[in-house]
Protein backbone atom coordinates (compact mmCIF):
# COMPACT_ATOMS: atom_id res chain seq x y z
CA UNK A 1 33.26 52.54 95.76
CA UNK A 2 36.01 54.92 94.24
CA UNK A 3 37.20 55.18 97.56
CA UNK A 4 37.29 52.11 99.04
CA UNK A 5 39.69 50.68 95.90
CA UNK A 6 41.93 54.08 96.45
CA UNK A 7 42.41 53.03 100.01
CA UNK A 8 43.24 49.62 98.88
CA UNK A 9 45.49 50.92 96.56
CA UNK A 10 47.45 52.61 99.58
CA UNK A 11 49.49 49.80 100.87
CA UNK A 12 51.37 49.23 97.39
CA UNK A 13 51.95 52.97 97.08
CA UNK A 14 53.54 53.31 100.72
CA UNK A 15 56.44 51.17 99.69
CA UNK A 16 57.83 53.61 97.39
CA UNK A 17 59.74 56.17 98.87
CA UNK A 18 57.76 59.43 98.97
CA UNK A 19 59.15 62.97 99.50
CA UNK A 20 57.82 65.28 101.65
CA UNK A 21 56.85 67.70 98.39
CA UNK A 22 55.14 64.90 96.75
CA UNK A 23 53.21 63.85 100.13
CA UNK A 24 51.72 67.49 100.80
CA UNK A 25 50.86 67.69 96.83
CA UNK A 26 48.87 64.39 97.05
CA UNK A 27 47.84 64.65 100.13
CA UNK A 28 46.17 68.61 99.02
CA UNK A 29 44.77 66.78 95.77
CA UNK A 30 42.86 64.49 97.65
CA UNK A 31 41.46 67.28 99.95
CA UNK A 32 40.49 68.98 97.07
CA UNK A 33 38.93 66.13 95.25
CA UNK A 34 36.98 65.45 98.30
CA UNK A 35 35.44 69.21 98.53
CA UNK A 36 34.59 68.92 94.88
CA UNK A 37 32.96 65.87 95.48
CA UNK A 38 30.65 67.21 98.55
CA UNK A 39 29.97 70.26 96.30
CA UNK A 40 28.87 67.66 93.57
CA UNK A 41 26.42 66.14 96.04
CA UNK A 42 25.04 69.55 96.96
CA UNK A 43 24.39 70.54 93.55
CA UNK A 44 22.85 67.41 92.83
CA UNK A 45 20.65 67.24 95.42
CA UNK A 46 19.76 70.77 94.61
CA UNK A 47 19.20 69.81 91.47
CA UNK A 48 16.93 66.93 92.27
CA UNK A 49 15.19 68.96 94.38
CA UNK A 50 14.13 71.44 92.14
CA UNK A 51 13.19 68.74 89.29
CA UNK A 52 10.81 67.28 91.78
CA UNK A 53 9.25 70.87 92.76
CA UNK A 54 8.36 71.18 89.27
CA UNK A 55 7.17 67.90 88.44
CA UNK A 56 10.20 66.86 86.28
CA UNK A 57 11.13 64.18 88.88
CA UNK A 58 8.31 61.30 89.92
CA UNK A 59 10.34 58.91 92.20
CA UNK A 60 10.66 60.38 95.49
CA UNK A 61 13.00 58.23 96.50
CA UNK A 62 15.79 58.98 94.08
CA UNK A 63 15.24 62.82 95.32
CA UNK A 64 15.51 61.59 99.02
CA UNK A 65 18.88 59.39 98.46
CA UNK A 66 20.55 62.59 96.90
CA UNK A 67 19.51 64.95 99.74
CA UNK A 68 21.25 62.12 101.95
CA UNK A 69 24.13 61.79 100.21
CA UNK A 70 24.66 65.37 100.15
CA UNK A 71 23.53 65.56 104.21
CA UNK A 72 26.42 62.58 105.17
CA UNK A 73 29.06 63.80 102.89
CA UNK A 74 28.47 67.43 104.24
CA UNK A 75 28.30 65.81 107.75
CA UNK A 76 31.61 63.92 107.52
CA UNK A 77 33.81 66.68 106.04
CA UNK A 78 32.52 68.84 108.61
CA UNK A 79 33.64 66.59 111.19
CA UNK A 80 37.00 65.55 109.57
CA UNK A 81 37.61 69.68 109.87
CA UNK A 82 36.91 69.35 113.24
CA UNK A 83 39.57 66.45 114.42
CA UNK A 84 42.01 68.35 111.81
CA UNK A 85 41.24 72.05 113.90
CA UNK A 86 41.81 69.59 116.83
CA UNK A 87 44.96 68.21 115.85
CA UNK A 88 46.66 71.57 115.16
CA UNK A 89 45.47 72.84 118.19
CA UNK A 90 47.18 69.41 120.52
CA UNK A 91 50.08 70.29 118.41
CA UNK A 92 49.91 73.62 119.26
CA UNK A 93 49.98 73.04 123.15
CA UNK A 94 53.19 71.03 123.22
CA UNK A 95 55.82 72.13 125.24
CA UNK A 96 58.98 72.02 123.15
């Protein structure tokens, strides 16, 4: 939900003028901020994991949703690295 209103948010921040500097700096924050958030997930569903293992944790379900959440967040940075790696490497074989 976070992200959905920080998308929302972008339109009303795009009519400022932005430098360059300040672009790369938010643009790394958010990149970092996302990482930290699919490490969250891992660790939670780690966590989860080993609460249900020892009998801490009942409701398989809530154990199951974490493991997901952790499995699709994983999934998509993975694949966001990939179209970046992509990118660069179009970019890369342009004739100048």
């Amino acid at each position: 939900m976070n992200t959905i209103s920080a998308l929302q948010q972008l339109p009303a921040q795009a009519k400022s003028q932005v430098t360059s500097g300040e672009a790369t700096a938010d643009f790394g924050q958010m990149l970092q901020d996302a990482i930290k958030q699919v490490n969250n997930n891992q660790v939670a569903s780690e966590q989860m994991t080993n609460k249900l293992v020892t009998g801490e944790v009942q409701d398989v379900h809530e154990v199951m949703l974490a493991a997901q959440k952790a499995s699709l967040s994983l999934n998509l940075t993975v694949e966001v690295r990939n179209k970046v790696i992509e990118s660069y490497q179009e970019i890369m074989r342009m004739q100048m």
